[in-house]
PDB file of N, CA and C in Angstrom:
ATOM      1  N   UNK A   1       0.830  -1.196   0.000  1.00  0.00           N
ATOM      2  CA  UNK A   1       0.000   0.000   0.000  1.00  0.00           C
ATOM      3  C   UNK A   1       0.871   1.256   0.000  1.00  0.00           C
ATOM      4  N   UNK A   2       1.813   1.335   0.813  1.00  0.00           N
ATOM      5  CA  UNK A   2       2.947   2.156   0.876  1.00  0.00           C
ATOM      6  C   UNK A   2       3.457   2.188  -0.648  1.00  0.00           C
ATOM      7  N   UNK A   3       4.015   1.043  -1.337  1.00  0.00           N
ATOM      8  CA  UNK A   3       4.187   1.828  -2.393  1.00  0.00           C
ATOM      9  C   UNK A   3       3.351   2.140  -3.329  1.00  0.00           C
ATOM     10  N   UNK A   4       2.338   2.030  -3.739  1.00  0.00           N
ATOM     11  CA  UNK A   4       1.511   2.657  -4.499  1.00  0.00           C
ATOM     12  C   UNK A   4       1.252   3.789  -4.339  1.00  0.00           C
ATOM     13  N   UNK A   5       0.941   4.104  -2.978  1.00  0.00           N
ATOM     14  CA  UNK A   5       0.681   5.850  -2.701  1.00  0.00           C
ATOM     15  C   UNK A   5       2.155   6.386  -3.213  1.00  0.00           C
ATOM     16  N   UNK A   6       2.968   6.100  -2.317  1.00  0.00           N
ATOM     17  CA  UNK A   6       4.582   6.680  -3.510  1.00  0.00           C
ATOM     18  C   UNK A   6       4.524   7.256  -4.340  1.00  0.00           C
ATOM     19  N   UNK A   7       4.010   5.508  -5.466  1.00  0.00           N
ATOM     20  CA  UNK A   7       4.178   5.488  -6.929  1.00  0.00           C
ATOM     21  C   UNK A   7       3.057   6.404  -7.112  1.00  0.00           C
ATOM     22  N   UNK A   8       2.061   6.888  -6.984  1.00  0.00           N
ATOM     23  CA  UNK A   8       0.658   7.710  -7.232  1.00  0.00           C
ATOM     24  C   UNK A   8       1.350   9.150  -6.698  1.00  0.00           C
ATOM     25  N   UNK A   9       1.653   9.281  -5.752  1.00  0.00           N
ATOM     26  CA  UNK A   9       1.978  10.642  -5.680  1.00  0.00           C
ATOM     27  C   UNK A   9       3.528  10.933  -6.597  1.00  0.00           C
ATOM     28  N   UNK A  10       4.172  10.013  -6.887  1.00  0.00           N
ATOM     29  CA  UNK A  10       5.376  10.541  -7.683  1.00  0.00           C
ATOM     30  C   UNK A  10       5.074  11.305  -9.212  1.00  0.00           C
ATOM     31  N   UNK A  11       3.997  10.068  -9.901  1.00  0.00           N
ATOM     32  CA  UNK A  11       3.554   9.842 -11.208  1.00  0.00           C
ATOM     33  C   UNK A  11       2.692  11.744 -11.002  1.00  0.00           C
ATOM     34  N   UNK A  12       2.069  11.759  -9.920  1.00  0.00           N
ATOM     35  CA  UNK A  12       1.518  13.167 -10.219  1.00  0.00           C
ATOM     36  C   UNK A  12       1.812  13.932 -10.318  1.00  0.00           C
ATOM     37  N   UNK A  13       3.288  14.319  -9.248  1.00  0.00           N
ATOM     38  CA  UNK A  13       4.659  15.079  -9.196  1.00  0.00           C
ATOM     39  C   UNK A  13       4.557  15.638 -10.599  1.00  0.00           C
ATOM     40  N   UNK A  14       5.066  14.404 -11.437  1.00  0.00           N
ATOM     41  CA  UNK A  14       5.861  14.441 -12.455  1.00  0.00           C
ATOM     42  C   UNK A  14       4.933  15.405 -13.484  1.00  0.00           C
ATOM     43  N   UNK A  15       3.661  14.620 -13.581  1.00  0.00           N
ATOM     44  CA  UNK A  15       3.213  15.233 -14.519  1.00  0.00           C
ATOM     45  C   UNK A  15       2.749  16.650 -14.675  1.00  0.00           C
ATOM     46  N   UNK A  16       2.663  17.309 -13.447  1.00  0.00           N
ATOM     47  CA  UNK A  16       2.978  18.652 -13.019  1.00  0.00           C
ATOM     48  C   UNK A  16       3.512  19.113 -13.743  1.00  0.00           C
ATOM     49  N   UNK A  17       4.767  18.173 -13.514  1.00  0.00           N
ATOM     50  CA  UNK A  17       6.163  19.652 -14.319  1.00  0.00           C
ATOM     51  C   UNK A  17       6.145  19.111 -15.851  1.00  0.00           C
ATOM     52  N   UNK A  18       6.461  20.469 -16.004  1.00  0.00           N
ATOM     53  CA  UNK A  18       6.269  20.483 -17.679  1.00  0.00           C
ATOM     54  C   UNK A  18       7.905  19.815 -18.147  1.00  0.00           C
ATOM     55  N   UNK A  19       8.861  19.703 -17.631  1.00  0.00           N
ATOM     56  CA  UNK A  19       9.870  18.887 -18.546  1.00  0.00           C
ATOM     57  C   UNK A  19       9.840  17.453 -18.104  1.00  0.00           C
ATOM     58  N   UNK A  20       9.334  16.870 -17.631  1.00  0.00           N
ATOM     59  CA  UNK A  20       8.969  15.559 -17.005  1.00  0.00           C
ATOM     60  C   UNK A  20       7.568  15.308 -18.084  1.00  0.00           C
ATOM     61  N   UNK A  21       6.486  15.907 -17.522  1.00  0.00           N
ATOM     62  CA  UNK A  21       4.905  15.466 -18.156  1.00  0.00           C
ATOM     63  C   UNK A  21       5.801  15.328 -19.690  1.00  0.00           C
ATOM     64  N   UNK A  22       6.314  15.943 -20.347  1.00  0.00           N
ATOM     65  CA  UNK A  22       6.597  15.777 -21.911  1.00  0.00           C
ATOM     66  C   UNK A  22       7.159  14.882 -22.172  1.00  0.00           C
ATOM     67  N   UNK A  23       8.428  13.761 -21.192  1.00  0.00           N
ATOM     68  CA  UNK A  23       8.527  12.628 -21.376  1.00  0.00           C
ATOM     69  C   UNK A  23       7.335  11.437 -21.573  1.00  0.00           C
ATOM     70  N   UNK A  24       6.449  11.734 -20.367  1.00  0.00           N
ATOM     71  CA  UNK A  24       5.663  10.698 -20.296  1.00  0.00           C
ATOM     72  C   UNK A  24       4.219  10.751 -21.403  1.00  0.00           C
ATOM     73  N   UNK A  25       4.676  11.897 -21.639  1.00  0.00           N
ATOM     74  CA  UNK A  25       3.264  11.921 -22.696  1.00  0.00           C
ATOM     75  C   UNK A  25       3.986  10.969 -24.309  1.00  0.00           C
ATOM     76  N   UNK A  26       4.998  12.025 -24.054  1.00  0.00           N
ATOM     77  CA  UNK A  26       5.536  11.158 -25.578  1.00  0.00           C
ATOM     78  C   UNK A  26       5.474   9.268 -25.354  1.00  0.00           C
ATOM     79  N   UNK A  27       5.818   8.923 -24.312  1.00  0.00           N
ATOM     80  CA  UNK A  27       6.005   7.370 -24.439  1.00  0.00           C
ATOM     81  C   UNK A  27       4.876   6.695 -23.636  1.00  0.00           C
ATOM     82  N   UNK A  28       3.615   7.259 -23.307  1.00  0.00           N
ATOM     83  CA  UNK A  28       2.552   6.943 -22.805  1.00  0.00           C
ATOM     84  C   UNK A  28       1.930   5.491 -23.349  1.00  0.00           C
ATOM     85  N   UNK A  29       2.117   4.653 -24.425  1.00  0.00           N
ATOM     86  CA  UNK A  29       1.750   3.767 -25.085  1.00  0.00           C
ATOM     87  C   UNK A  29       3.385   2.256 -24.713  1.00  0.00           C
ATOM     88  N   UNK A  30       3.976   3.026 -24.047  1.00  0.00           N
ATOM     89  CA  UNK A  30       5.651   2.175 -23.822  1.00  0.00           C
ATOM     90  C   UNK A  30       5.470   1.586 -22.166  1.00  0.00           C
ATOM     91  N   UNK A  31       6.356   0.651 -22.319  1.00  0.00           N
ATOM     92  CA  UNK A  31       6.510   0.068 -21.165  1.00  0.00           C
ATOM     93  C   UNK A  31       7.911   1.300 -20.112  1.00  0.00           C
ATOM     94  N   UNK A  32       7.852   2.367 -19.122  1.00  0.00           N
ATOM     95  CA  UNK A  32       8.500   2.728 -18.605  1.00  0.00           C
ATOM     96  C   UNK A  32       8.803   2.175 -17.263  1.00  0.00           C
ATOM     97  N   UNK A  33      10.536   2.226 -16.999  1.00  0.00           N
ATOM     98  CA  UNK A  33      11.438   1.323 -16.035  1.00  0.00           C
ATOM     99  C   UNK A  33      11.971   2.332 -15.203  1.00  0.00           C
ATOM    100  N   UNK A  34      11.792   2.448 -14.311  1.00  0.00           N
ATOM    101  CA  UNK A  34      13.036   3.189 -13.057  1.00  0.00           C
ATOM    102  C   UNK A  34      14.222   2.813 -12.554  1.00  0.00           C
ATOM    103  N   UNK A  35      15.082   3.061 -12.948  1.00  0.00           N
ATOM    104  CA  UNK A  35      16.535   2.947 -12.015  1.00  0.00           C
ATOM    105  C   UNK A  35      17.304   3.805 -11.587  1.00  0.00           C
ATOM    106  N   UNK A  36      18.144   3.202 -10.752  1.00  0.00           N
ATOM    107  CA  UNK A  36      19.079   4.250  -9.945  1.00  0.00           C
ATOM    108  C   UNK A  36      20.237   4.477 -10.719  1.00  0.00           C
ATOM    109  N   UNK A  37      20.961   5.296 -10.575  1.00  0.00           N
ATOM    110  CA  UNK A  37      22.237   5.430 -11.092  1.00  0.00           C
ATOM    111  C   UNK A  37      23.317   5.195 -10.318  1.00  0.00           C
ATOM    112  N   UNK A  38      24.875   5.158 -11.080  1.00  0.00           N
ATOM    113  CA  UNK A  38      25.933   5.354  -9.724  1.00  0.00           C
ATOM    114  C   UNK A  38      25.645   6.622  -9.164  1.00  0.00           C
ATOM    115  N   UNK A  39      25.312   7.737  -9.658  1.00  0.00           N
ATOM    116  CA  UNK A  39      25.617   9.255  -9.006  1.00  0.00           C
ATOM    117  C   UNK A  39      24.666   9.590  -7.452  1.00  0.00           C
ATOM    118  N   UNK A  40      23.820   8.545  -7.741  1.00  0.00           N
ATOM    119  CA  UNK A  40      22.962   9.258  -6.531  1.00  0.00           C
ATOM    120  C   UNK A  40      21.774   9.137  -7.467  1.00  0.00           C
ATOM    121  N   UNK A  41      21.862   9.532  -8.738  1.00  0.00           N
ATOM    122  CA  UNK A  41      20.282  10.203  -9.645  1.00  0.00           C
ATOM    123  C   UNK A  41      19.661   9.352 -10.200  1.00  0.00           C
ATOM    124  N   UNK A  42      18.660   9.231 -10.432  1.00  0.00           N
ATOM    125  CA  UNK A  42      17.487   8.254 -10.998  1.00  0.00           C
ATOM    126  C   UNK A  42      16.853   8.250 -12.628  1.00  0.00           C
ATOM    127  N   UNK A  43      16.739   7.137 -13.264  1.00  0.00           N
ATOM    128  CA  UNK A  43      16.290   7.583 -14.701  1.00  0.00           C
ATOM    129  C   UNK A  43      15.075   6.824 -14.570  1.00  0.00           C
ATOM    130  N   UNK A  44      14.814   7.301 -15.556  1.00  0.00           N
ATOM    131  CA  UNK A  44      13.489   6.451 -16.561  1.00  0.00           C
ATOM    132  C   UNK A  44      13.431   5.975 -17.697  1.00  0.00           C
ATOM    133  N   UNK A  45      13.706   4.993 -18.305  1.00  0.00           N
ATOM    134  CA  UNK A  45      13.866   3.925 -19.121  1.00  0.00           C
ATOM    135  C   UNK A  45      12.648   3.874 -19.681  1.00  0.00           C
ATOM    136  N   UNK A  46      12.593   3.885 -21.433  1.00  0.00           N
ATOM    137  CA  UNK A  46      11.187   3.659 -22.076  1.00  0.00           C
ATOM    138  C   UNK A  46      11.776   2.916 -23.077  1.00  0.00           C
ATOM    139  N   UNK A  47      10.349   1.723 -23.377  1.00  0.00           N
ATOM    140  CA  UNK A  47      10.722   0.440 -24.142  1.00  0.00           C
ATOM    141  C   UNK A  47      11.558   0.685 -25.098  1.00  0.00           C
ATOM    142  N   UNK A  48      11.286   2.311 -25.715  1.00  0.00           N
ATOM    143  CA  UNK A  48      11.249   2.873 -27.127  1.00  0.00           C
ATOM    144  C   UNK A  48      12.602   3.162 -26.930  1.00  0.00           C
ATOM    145  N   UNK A  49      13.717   2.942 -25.771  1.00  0.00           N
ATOM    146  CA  UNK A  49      15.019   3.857 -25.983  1.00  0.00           C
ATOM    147  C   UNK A  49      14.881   5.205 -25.307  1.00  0.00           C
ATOM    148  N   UNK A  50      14.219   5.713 -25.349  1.00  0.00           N
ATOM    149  CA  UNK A  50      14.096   7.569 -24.585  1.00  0.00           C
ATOM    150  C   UNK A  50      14.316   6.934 -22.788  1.00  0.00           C
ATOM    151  N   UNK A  51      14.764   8.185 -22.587  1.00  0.00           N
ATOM    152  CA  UNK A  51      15.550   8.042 -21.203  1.00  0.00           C
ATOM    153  C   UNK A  51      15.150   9.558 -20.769  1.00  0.00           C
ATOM    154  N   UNK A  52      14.777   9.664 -19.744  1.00  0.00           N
ATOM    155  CA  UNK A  52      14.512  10.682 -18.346  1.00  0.00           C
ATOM    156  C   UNK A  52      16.129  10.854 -17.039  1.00  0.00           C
ATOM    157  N   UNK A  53      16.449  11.764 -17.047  1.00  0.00           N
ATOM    158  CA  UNK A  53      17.368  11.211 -16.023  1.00  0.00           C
ATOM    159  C   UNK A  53      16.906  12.515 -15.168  1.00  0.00           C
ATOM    160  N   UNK A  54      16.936  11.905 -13.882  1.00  0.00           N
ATOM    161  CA  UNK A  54      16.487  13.159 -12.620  1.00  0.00           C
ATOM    162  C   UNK A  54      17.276  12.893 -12.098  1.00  0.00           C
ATOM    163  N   UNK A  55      18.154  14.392 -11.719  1.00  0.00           N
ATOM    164  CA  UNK A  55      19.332  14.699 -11.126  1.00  0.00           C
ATOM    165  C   UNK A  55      19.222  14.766  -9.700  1.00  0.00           C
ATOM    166  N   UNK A  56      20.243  13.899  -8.591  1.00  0.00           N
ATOM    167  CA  UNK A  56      20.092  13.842  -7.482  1.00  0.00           C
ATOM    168  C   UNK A  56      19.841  14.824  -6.667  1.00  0.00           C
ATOM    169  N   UNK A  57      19.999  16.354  -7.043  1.00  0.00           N
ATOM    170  CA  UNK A  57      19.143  17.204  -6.557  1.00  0.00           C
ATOM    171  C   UNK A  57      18.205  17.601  -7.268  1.00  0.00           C
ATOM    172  N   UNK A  58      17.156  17.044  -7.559  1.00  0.00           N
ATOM    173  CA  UNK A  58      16.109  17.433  -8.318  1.00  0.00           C
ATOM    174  C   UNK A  58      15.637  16.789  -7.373  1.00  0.00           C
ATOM    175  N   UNK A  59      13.920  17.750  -6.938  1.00  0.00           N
ATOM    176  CA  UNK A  59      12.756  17.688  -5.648  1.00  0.00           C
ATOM    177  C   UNK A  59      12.490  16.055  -6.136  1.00  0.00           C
ATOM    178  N   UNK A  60      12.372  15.641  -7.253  1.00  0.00           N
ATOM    179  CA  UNK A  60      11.637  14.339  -7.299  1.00  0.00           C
ATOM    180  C   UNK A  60      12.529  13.177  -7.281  1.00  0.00           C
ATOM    181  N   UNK A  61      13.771  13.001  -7.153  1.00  0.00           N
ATOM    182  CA  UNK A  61      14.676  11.990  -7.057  1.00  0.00           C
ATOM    183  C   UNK A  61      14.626  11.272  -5.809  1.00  0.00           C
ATOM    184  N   UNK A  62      14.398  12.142  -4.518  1.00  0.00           N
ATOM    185  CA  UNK A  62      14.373  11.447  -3.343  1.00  0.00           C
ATOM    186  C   UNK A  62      13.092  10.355  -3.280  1.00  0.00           C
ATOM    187  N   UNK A  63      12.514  10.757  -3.764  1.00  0.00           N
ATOM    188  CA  UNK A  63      10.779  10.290  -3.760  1.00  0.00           C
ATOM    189  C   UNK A  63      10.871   8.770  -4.801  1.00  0.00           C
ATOM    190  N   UNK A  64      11.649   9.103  -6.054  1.00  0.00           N
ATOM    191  CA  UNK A  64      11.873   8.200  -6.841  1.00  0.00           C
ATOM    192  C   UNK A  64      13.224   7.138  -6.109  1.00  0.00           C
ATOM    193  N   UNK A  65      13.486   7.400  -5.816  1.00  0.00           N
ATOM    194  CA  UNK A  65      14.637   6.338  -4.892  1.00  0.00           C
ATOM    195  C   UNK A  65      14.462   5.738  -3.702  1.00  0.00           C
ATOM    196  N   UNK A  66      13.277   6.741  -2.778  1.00  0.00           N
ATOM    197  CA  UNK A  66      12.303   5.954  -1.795  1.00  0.00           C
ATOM    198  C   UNK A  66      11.197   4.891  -2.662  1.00  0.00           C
ATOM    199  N   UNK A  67      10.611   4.944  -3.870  1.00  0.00           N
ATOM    200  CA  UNK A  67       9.830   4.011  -4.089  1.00  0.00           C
ATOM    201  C   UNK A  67      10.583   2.789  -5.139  1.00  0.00           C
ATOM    202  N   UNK A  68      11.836   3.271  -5.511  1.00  0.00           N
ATOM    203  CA  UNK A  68      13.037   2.179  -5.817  1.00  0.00           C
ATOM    204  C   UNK A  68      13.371   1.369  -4.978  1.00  0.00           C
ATOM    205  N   UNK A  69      13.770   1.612  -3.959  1.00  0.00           N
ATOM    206  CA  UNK A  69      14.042   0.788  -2.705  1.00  0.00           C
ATOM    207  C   UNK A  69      13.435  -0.061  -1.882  1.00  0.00           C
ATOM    208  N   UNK A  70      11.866   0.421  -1.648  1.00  0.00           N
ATOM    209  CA  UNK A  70      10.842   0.079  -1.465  1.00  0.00           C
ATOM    210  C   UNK A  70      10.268  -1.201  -2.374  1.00  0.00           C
ATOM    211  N   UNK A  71      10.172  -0.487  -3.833  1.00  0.00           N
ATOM    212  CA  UNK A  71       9.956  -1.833  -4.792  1.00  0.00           C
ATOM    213  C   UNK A  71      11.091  -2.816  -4.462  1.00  0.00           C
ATOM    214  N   UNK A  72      12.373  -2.754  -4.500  1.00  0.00           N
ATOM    215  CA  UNK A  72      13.393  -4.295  -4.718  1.00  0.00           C
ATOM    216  C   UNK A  72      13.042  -4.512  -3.129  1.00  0.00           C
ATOM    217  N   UNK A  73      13.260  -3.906  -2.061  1.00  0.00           N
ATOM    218  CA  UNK A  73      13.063  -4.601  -0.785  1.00  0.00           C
ATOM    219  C   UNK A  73      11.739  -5.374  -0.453  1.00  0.00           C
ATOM    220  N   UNK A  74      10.674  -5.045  -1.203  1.00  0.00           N
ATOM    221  CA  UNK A  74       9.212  -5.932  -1.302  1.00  0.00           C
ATOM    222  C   UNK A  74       9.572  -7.002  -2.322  1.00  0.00           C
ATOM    223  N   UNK A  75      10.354  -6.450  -3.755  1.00  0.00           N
ATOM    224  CA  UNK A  75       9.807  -7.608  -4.884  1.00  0.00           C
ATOM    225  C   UNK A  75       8.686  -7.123  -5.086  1.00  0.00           C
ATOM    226  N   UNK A  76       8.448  -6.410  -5.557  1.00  0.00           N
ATOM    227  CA  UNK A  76       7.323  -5.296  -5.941  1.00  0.00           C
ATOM    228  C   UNK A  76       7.574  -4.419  -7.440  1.00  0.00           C
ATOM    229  N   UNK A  77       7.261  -4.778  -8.423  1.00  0.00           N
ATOM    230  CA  UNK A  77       7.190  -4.130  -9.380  1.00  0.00           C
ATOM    231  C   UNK A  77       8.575  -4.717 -10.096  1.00  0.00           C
ATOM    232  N   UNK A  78       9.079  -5.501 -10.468  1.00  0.00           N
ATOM    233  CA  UNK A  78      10.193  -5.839 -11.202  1.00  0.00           C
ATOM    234  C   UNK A  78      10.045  -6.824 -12.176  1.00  0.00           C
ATOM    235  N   UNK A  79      11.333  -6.365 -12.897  1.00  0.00           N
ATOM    236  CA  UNK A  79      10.936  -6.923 -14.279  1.00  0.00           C
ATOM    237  C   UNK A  79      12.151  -7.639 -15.043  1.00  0.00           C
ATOM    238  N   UNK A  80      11.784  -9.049 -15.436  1.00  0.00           N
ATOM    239  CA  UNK A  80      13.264  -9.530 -15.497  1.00  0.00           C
ATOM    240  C   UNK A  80      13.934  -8.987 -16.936  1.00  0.00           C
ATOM    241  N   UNK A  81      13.231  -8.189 -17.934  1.00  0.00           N
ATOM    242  CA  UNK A  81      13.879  -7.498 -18.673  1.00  0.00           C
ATOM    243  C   UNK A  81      14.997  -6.391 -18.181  1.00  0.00           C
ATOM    244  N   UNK A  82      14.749  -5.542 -16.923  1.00  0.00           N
ATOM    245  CA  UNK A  82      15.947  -4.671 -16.721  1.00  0.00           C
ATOM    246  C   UNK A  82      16.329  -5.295 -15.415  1.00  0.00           C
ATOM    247  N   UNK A  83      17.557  -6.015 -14.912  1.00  0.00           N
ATOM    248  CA  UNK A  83      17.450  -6.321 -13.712  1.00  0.00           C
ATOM    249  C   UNK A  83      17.791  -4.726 -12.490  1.00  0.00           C
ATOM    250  N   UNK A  84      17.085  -5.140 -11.394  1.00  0.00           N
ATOM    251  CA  UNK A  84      17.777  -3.787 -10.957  1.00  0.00           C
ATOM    252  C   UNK A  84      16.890  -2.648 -11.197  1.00  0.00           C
ATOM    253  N   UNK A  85      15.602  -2.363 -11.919  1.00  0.00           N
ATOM    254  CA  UNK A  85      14.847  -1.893 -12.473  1.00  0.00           C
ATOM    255  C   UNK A  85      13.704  -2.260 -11.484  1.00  0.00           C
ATOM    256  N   UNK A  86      12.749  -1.276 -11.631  1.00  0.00           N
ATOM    257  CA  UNK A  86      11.335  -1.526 -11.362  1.00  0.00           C
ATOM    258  C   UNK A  86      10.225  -1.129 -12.843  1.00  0.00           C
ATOM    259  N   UNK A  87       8.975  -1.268 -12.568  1.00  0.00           N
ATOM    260  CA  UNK A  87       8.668  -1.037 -14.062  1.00  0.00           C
ATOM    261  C   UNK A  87       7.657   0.291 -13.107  1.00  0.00           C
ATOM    262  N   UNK A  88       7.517   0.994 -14.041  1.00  0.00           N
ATOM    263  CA  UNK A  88       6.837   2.595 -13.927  1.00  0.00           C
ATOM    264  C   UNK A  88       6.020   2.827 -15.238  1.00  0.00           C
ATOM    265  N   UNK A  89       4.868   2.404 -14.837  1.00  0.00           N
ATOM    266  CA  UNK A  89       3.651   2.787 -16.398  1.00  0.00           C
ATOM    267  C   UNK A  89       3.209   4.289 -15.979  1.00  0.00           C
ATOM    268  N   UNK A  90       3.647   4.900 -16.403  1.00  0.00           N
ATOM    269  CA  UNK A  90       1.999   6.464 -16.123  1.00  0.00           C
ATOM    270  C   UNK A  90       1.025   6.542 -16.529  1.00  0.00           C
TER     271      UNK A  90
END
């Protein structure tokens, strides 16, 4: 339950902001993946190749790395196409 509210309040975050919402609109029909990076920062992975990367100080990275962590420590949302990945539909 915990992560869904997360994942629901992140996905809304996002679509807020206008350089985020324009990722997800463009690949809205794609399978989108979350991962962490070495730096600290978090991307978004779309089936199609397009990539999101949110910079470890960017307001929404903490939020996206609390529901990263959350997903692999449950086994919650993963996908054996990216290992290390969670999957993120908007």
């Amino acid at each position: 339950l915990k992560v869904q509210k997360l994942e629901n309040s992140l996905k809304a975050d996002l679509l807020r902001d206008p350089e985020t919402a324009n990722f997800f609109q463009q690949n809205q029909s794609n399978n989108i993946f979350l991962e962490q990076r070495a730096d600290g920062s978090v991307q978004f992975v779309s089936s199609n190749g397009n990539s999101l990367v949110l910079d470890k100080n960017s307001p929404h990275c903490a939020v996206a790395n609390e529901l990263l962590e959350l997903c692999l420590q449950n086994k919650i949302n993963l996908t054996a196409m990216r290992p290390n990945a969670v999957t993120f539909n908007s």
